[in-house]
C-alpha atoms as a PDB file:
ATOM      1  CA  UNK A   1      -2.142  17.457  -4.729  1.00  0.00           C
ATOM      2  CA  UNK A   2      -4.449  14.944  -6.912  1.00  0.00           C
ATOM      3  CA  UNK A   3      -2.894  11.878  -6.223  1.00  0.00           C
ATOM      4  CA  UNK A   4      -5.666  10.274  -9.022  1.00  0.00           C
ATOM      5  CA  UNK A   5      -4.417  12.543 -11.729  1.00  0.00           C
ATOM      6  CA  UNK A   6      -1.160  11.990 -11.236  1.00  0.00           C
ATOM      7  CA  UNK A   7      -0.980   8.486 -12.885  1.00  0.00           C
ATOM      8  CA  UNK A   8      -2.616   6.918 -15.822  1.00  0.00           C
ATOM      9  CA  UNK A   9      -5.198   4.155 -14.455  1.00  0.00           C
ATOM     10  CA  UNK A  10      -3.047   1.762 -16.781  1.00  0.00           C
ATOM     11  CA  UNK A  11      -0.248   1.834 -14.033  1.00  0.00           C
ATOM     12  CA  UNK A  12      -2.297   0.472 -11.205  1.00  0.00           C
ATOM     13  CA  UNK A  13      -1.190  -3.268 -10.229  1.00  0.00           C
ATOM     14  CA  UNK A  14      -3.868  -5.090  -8.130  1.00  0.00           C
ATOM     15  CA  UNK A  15      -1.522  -7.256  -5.334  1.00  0.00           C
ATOM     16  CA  UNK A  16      -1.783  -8.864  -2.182  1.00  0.00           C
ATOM     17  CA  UNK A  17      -0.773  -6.476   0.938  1.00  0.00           C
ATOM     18  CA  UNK A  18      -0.403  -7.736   4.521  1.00  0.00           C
ATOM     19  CA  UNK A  19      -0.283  -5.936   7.386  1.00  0.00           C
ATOM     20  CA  UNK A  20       2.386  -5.645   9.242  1.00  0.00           C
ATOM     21  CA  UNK A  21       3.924  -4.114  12.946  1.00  0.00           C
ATOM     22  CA  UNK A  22       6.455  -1.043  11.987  1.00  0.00           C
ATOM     23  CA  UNK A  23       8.449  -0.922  14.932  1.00  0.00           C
ATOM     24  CA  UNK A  24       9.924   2.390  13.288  1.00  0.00           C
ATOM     25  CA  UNK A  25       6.242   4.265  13.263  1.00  0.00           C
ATOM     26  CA  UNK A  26       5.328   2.710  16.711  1.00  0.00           C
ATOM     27  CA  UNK A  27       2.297   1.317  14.748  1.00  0.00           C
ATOM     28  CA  UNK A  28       0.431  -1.299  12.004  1.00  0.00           C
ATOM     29  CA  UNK A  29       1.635   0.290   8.561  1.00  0.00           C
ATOM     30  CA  UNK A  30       1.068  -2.308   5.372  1.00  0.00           C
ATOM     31  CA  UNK A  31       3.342  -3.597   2.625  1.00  0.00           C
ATOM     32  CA  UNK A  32       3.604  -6.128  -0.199  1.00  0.00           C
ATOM     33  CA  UNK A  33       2.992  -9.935   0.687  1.00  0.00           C
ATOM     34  CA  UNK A  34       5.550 -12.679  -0.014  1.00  0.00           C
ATOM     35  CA  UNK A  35       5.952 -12.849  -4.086  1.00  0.00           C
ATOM     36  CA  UNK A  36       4.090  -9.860  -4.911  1.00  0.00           C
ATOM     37  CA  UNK A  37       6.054  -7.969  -7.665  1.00  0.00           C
ATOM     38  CA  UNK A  38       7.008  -5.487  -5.536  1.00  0.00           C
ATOM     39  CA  UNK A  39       9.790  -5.636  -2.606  1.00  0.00           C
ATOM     40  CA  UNK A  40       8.630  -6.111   1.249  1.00  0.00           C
ATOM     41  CA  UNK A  41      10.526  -3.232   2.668  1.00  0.00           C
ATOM     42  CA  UNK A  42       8.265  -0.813   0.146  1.00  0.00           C
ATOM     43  CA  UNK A  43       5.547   0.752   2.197  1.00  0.00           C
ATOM     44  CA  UNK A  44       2.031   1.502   1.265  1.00  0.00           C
ATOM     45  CA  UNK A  45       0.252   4.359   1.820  1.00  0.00           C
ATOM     46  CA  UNK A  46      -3.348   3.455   1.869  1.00  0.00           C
ATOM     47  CA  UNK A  47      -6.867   3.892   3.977  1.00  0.00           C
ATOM     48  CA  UNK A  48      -6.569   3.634   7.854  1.00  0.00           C
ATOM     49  CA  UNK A  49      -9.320   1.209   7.516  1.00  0.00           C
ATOM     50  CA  UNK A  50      -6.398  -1.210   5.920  1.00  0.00           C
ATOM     51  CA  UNK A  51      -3.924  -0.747   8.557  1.00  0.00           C
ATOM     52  CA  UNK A  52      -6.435  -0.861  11.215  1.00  0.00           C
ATOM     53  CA  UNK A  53      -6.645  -4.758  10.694  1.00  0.00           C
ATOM     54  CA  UNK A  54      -4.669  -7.434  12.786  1.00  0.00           C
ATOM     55  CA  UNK A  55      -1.317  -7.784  12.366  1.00  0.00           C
ATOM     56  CA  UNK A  56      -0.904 -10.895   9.286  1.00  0.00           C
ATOM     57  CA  UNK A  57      -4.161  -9.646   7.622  1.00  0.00           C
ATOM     58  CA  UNK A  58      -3.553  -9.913   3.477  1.00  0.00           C
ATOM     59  CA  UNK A  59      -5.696  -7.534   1.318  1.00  0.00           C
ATOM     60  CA  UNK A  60      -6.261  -7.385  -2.370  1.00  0.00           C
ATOM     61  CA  UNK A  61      -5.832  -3.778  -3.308  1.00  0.00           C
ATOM     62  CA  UNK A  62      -4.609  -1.266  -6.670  1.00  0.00           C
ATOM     63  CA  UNK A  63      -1.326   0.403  -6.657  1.00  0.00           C
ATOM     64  CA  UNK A  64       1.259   2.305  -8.464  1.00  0.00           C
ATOM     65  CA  UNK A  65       4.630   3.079  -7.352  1.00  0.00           C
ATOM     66  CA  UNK A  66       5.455   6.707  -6.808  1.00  0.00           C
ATOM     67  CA  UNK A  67       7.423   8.769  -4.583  1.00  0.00           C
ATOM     68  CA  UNK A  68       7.361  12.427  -2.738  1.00  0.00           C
ATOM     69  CA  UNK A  69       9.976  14.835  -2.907  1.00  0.00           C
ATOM     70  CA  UNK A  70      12.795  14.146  -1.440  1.00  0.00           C
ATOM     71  CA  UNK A  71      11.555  10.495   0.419  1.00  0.00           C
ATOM     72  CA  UNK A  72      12.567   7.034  -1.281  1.00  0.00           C
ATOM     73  CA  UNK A  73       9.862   4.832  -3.414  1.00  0.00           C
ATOM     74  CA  UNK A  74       6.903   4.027  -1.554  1.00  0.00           C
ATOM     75  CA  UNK A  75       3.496   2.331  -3.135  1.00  0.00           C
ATOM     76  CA  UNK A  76      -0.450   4.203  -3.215  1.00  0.00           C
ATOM     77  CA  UNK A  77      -3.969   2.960  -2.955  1.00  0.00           C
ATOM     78  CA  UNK A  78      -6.102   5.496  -2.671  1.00  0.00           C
ATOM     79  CA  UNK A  79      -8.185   5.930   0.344  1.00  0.00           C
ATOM     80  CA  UNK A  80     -11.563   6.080  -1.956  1.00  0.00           C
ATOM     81  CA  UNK A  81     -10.960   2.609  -3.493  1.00  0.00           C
ATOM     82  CA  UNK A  82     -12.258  -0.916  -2.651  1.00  0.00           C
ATOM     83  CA  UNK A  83     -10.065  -3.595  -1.244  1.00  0.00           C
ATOM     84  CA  UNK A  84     -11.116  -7.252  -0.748  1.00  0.00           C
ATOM     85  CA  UNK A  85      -9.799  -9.180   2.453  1.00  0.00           C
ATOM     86  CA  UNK A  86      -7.820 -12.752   1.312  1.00  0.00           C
END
């Protein structure tokens, strides 16, 4: 699937992400920061490159909410896109 098409560019909300031990994956996953408009238990799917950063890093990246069939609400950054380190 597209992930691109799927959503109008409009939706995208640039945040701050940290990253952050999930002791349920066994490994660095990333989420919203601290008073981002989005919760702290919502995961983001983004580039390895992201997650691949110490544990506490905070990125500036795009997202949109969205969800898979059948999972709960989880956020997207695509792979492709630029993120800035804060």
């Amino acid at each position: 699937m597209n992930w691109e098409s799927r959503h109008s560019p409009d939706e995208y909300v640039s945040i701050i992400a940290e990253v952050f031990y999930d002791p349920a994956r066994r490994k660095n996953g990333v989420r919203p920061a601290s008073g981002q408009p989005f919760a702290q238990n919502m995961k983001i799917e983004c580039s390895r490159e992201i997650r691949d950063y110490p544990v506490g890093t905070k990125v500036r990246l795009q997202v949109v909410e969205t969800a898979k069939e059948e999972s709960r609400p989880f956020l997207y950054s695509s792979y492709k896109w630029a993120h800035k380190l804060v």
